[in-house]
Protein backbone atom coordinates (compact mmCIF):
# COMPACT_ATOMS: atom_id res chain seq x y z
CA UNK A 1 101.29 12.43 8.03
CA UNK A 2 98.09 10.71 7.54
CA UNK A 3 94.85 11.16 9.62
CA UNK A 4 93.28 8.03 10.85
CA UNK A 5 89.36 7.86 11.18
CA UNK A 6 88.24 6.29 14.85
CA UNK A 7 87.23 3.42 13.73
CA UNK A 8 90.54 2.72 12.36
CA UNK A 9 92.06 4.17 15.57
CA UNK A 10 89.70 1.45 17.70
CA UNK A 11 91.04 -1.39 15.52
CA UNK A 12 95.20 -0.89 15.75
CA UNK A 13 96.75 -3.83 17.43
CA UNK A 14 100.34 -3.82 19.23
CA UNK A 15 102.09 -3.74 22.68
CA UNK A 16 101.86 -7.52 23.22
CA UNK A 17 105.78 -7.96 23.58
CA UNK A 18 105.53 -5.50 26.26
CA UNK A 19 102.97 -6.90 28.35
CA UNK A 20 104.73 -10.67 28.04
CA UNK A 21 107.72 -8.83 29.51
CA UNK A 22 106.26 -7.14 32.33
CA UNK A 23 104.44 -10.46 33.01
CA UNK A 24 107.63 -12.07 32.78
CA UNK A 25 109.39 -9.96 35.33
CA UNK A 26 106.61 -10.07 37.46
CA UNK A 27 106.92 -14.14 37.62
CA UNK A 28 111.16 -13.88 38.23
CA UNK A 29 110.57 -11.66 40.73
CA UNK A 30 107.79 -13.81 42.96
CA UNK A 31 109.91 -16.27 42.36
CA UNK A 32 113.18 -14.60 43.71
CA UNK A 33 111.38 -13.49 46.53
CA UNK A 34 109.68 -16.79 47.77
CA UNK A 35 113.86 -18.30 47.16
CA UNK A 36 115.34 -15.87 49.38
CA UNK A 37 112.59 -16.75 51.81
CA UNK A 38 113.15 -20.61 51.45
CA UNK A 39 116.83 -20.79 51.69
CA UNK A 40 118.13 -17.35 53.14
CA UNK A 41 122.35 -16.96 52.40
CA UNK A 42 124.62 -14.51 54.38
CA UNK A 43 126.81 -11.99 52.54
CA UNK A 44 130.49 -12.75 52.10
């Protein structure tokens, strides 16, 4: 296993897909929620 110095430890890049997802999810959900809100249907 390799050591990393902190500089190198400052500069590592990564978790993007992550955060698009939980963005993601956070936009289908508003939107679900302001749709059941709009047009409200009964169970069957």
């Amino acid at each position: 296993m390799e050591k990393i110095e902190k500089d190198e430890l400052l500069n590592v890049s990564g978790g993007g897909l992550g955060l698009g997802l939980i963005i993601g999810g956070a936009i289908v959900f508003i939107i679900g929620v302001i749709d059941g809100f709009m047009r409200p249907l009964k169970c069957n």
